[in-house]
C-alpha atoms as a PDB file:
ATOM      1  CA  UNK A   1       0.000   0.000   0.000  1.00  0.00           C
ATOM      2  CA  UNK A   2       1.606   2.948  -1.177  1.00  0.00           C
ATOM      3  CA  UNK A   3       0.371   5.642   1.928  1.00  0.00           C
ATOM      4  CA  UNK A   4       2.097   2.711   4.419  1.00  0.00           C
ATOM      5  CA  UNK A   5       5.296   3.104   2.517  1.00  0.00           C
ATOM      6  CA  UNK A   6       5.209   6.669   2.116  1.00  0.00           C
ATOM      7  CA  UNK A   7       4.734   6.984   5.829  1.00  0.00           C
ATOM      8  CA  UNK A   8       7.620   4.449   6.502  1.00  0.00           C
ATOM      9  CA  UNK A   9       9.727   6.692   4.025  1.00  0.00           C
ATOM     10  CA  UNK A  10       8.558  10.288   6.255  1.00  0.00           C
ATOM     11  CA  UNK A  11       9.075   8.440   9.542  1.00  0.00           C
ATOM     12  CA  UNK A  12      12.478   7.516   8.870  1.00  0.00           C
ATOM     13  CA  UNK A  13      13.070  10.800   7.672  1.00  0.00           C
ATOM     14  CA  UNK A  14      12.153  12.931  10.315  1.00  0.00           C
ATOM     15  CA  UNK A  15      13.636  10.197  13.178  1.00  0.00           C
ATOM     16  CA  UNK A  16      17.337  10.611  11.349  1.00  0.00           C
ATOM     17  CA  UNK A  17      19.081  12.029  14.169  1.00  0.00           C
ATOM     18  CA  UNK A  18      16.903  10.844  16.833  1.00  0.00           C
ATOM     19  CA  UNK A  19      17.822   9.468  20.295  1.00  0.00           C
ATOM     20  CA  UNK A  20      18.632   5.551  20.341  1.00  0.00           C
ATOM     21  CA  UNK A  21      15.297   4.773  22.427  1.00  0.00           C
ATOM     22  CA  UNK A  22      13.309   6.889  20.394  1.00  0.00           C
ATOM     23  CA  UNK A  23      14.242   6.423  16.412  1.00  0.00           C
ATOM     24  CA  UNK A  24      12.901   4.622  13.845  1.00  0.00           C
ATOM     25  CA  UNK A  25      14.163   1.080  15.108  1.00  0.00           C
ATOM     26  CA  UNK A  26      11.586   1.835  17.631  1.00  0.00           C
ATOM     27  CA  UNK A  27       9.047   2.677  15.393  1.00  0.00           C
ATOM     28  CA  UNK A  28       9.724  -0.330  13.360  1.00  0.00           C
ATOM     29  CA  UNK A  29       9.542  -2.435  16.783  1.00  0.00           C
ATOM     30  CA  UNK A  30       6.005  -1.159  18.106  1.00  0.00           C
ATOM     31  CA  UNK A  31       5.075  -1.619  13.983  1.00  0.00           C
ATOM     32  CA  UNK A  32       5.400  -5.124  13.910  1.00  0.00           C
ATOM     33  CA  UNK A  33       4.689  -5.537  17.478  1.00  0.00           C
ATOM     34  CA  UNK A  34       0.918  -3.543  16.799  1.00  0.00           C
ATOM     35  CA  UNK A  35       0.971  -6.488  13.362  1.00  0.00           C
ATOM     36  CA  UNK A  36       1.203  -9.252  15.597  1.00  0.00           C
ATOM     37  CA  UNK A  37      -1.177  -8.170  18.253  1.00  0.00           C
ATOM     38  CA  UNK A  38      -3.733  -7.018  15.625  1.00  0.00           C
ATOM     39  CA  UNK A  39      -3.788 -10.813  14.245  1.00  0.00           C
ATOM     40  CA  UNK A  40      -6.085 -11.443  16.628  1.00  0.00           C
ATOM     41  CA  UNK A  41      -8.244  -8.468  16.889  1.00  0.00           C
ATOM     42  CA  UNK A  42     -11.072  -6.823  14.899  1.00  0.00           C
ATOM     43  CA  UNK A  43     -10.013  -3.326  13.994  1.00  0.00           C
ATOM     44  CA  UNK A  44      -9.000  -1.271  10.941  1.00  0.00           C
ATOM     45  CA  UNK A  45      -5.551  -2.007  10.124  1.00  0.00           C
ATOM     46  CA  UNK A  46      -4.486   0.763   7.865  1.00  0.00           C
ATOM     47  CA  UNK A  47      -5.518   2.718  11.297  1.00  0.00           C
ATOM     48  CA  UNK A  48      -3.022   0.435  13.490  1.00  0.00           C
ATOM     49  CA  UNK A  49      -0.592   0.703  10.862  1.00  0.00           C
ATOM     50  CA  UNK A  50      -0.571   4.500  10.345  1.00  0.00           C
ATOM     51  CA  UNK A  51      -1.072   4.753  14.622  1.00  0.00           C
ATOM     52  CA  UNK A  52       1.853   2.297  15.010  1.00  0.00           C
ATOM     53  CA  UNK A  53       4.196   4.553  12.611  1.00  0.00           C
ATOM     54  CA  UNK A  54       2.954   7.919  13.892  1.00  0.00           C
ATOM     55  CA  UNK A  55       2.911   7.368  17.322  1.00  0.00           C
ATOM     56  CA  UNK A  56       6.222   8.963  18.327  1.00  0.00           C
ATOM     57  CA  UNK A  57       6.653  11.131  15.427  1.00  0.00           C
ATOM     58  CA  UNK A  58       7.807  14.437  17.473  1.00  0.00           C
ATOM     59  CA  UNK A  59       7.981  12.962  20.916  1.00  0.00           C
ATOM     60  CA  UNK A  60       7.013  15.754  23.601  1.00  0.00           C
ATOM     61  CA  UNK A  61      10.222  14.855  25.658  1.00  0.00           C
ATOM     62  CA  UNK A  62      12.722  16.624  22.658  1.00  0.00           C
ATOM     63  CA  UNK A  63      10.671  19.534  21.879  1.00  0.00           C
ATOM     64  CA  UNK A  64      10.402  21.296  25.056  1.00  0.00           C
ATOM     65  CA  UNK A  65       7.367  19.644  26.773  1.00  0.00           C
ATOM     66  CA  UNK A  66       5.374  20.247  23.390  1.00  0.00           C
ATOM     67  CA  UNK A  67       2.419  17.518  23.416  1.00  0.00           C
ATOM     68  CA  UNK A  68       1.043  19.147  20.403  1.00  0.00           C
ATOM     69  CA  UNK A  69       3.886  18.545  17.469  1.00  0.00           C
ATOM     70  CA  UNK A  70       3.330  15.221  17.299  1.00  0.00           C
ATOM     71  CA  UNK A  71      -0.341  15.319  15.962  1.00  0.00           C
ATOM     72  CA  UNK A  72       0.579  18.345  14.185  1.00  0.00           C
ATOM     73  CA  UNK A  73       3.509  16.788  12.243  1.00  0.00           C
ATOM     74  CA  UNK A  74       1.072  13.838  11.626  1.00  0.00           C
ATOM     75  CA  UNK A  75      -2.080  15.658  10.756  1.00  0.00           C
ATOM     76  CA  UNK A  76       0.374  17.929   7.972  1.00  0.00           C
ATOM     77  CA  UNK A  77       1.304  14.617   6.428  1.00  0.00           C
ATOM     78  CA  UNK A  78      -1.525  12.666   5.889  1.00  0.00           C
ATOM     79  CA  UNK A  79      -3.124  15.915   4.801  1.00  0.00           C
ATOM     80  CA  UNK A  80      -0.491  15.589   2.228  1.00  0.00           C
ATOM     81  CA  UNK A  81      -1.521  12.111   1.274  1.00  0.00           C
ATOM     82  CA  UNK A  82      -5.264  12.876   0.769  1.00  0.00           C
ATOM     83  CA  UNK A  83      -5.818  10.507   4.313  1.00  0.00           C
ATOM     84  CA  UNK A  84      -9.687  11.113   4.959  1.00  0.00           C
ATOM     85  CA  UNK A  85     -10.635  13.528   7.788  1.00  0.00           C
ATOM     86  CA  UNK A  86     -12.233  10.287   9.757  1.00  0.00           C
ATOM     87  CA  UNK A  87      -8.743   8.371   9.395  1.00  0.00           C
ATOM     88  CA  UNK A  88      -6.594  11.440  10.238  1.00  0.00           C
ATOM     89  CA  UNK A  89      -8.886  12.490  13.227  1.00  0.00           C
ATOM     90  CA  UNK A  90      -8.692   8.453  14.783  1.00  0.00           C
ATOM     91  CA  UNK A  91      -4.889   8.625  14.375  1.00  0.00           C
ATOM     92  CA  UNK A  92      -4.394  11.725  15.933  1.00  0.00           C
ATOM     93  CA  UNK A  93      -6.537  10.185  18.888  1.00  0.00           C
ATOM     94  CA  UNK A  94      -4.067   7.564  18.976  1.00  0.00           C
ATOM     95  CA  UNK A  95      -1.173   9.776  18.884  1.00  0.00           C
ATOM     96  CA  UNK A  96      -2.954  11.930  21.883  1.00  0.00           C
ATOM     97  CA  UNK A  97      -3.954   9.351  23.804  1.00  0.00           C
ATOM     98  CA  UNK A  98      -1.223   6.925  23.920  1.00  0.00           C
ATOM     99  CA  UNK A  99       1.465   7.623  26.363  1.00  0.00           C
ATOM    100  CA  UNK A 100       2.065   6.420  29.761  1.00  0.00           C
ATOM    101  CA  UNK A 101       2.680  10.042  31.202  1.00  0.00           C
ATOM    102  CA  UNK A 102       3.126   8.769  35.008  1.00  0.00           C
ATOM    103  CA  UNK A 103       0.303   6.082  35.082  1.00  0.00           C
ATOM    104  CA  UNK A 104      -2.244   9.294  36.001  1.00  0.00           C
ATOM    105  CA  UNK A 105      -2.987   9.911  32.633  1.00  0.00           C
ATOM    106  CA  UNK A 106      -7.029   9.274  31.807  1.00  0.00           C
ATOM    107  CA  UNK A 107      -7.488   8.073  28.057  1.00  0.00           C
ATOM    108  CA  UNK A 108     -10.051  10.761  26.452  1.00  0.00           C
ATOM    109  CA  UNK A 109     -10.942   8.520  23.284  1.00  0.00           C
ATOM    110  CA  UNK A 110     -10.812   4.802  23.393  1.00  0.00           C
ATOM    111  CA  UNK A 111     -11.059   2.335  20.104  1.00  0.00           C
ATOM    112  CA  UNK A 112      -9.782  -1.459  19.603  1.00  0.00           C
ATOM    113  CA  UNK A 113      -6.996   0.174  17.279  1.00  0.00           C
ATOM    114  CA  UNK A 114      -5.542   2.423  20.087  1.00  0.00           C
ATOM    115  CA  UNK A 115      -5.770  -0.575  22.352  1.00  0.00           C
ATOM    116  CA  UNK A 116      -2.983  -2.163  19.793  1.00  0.00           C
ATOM    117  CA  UNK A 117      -0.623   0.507  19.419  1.00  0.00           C
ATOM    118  CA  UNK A 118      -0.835   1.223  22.763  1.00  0.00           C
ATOM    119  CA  UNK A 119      -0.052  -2.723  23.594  1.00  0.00           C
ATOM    120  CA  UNK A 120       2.469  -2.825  20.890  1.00  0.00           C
ATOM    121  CA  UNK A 121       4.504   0.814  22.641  1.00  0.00           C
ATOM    122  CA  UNK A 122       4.219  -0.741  26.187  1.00  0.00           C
ATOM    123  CA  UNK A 123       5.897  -4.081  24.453  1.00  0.00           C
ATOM    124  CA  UNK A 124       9.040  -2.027  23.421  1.00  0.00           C
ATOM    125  CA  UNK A 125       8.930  -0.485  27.115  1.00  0.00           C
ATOM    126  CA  UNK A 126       9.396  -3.806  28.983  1.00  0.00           C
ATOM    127  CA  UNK A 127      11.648  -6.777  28.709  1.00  0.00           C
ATOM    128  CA  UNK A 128      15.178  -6.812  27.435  1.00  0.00           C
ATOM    129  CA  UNK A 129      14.777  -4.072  24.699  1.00  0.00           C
ATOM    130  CA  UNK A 130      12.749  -1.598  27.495  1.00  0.00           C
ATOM    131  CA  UNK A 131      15.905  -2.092  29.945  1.00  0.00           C
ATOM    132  CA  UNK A 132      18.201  -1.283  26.970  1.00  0.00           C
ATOM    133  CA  UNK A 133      16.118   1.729  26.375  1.00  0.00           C
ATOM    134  CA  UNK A 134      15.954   2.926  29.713  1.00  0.00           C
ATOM    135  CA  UNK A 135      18.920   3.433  30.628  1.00  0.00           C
ATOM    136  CA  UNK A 136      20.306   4.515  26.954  1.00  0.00           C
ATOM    137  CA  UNK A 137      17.785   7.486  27.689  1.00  0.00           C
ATOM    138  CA  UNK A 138      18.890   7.988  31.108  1.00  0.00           C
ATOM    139  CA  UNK A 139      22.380   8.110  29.825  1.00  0.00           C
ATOM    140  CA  UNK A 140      20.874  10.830  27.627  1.00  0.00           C
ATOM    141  CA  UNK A 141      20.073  12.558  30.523  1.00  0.00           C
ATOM    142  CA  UNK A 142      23.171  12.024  32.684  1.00  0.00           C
ATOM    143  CA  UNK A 143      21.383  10.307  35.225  1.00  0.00           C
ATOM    144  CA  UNK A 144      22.511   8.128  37.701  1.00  0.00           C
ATOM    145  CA  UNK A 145      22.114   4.743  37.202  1.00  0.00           C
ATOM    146  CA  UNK A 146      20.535   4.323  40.823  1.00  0.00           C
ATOM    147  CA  UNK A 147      20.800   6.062  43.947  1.00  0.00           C
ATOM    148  CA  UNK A 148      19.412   3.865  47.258  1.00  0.00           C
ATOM    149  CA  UNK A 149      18.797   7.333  49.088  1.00  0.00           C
ATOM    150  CA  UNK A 150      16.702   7.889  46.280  1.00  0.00           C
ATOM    151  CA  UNK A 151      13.131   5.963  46.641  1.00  0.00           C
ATOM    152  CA  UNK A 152      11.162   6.008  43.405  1.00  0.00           C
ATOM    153  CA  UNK A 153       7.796   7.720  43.402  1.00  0.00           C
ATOM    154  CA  UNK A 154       5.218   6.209  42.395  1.00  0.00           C
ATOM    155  CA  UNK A 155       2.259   9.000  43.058  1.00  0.00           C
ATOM    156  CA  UNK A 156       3.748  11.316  39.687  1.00  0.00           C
ATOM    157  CA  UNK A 157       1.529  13.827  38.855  1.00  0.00           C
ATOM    158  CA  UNK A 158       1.662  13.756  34.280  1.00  0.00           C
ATOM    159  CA  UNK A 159       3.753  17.096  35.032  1.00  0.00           C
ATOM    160  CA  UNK A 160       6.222  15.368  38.030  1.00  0.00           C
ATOM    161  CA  UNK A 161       6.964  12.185  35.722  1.00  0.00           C
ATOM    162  CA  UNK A 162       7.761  14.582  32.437  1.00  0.00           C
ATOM    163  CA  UNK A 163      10.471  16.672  34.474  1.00  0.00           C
ATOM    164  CA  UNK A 164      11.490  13.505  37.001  1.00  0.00           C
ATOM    165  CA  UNK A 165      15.297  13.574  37.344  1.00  0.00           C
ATOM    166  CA  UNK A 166      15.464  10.452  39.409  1.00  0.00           C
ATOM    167  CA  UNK A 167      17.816   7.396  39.018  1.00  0.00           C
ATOM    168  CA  UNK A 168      16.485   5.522  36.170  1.00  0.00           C
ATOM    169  CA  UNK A 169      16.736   2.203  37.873  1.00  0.00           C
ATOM    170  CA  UNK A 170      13.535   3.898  39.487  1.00  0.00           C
ATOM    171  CA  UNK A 171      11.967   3.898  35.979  1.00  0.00           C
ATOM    172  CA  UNK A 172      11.569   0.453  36.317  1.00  0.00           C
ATOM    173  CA  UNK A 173       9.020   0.994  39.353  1.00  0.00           C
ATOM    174  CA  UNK A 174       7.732   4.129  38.274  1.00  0.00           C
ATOM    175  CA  UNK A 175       6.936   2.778  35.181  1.00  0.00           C
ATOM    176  CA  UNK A 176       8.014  -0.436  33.807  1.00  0.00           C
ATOM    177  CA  UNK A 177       7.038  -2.925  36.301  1.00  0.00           C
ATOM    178  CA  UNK A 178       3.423  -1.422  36.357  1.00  0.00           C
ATOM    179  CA  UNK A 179       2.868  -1.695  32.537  1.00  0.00           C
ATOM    180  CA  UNK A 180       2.110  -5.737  32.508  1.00  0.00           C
ATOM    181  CA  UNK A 181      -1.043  -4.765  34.565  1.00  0.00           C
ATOM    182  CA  UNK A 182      -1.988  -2.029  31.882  1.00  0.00           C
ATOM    183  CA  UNK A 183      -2.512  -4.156  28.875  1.00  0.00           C
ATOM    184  CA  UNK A 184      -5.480  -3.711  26.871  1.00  0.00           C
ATOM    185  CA  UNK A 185      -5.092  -7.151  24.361  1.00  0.00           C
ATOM    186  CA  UNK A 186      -4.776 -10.807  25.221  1.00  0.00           C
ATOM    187  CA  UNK A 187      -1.850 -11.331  23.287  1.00  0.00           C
ATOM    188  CA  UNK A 188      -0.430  -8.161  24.721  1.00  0.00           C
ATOM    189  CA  UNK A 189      -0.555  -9.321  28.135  1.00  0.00           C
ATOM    190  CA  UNK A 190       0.937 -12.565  27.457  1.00  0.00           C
ATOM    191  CA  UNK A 191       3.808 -11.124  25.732  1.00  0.00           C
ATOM    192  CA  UNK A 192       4.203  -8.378  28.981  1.00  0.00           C
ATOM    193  CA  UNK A 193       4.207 -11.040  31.456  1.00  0.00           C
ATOM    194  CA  UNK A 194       7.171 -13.142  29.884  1.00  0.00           C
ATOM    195  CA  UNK A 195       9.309  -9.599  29.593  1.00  0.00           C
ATOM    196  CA  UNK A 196       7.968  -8.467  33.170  1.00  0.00           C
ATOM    197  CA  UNK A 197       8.958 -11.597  34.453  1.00  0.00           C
ATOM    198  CA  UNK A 198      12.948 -11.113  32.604  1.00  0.00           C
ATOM    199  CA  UNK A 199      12.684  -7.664  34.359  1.00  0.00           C
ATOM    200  CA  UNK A 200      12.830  -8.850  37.506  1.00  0.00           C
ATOM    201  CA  UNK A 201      15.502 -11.302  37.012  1.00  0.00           C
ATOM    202  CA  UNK A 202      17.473  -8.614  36.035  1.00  0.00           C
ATOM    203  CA  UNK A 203      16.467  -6.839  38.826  1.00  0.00           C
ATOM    204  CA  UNK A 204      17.850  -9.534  40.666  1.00  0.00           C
ATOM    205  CA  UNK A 205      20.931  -9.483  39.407  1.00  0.00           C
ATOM    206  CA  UNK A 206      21.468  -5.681  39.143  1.00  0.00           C
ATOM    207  CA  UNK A 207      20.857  -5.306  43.332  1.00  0.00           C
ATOM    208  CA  UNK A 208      22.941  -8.555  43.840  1.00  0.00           C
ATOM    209  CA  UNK A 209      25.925  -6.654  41.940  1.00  0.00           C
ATOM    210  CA  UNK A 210      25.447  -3.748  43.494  1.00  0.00           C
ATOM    211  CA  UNK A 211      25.983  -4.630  46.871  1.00  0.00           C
ATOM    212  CA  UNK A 212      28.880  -7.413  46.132  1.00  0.00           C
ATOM    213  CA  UNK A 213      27.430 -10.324  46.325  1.00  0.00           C
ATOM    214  CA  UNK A 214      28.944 -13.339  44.112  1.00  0.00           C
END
């Protein structure tokens, strides 16, 4: 389909230079991810296609707190590709609606297609990849990697979790570790419980390292 390619083709061009947790390779991830889940799901694909690609097309966290450059930069395109006003308006809901944003975030639109992306993000959140991705972006931060005088908080307000400055190994209780228990799909939640369950383990590992332990 040639809007799905020209969409891969805009993606990868506007995600050139982005950070490692955020580029295309992510995109492509929660694409195939939102593919899989969507297998066994009645919904609109071209929507959880175009959702999956646009999701993270001007993340808010790069452009100064800005939650409205994402659906802007995706409403301008598929303007451009003669998308129908009821497509463009349901991915822009997806776009809007998707993000974690401290787990005190209430969803203002709800469909079975942003039930996938949103599945299919979470995915690339958890498990080996999410760890990798953590702590790339809290190296992009110049956090430390964890700080026992520092207890994670897990009563964020949205605008406490966007500025947080904490440790990122208390991103995995802040976030991570809650989002097997916020999947919307049956396939999602069996893939979040196998990468929840490697999150621990490495959990495990990380605190048996840190205090010496063989």
């Amino acid at each position: 389909m040639q809007l799905i390619n020209n969409t891969i083709l805009f993606v990868k061009n506007q995600l050139t230079n982005a950070e490692g947790g955020h580029d295309w390779f992510h995109i492509e991830r929660v694409y195939k991810n939102a593919l899989l889940i969507a297998e066994e799901e009645d919904c609109d694909i071209t929507i959880v296609k175009l959702g999956a690609l646009l999701h993270d097309i001007a993340d808010s966290k790069f452009h100064d707190g800005d939650e409205k450059i994402g659906p802007k930069t995706a409403r301008i395109f598929l303007e451009s590709q003669n998308v129908s006003e009821d497509i463009i308006s349901h991915v822009i809901a997806i776009i809007e609606n998707i993000s974690f944003k401290g787990g005190n975030f209430e969803k203002k639109f709800n469909s079975k297609e942003l039930e996938i992306v949103q599945d299919a993000d979470r995915l690339d959140a958890i498990g080996a990849i999410g760890i990798a991705r953590t702590f790339n972006y809290g190296g992009f931060k110049n956090r430390p990697l964890y700080n026992p005088n520092i207890q994670p908080n897990l009563n964020m307000s949205k605008e406490e979790y966007k500025n947080s400055e904490s440790p990122t190994l208390n991103h995995f209780y802040e976030k991570l570790l809650l989002l097997k228990d916020k999947m919307n799909t049956e396939t999602g939640k069996k893939i979040a419980q196998k990468r929840h369950d490697f999150m621990i383990t490495y959990l495990s590992q990380f605190y048996a390292e840190w205090d010496g332990e063989e």
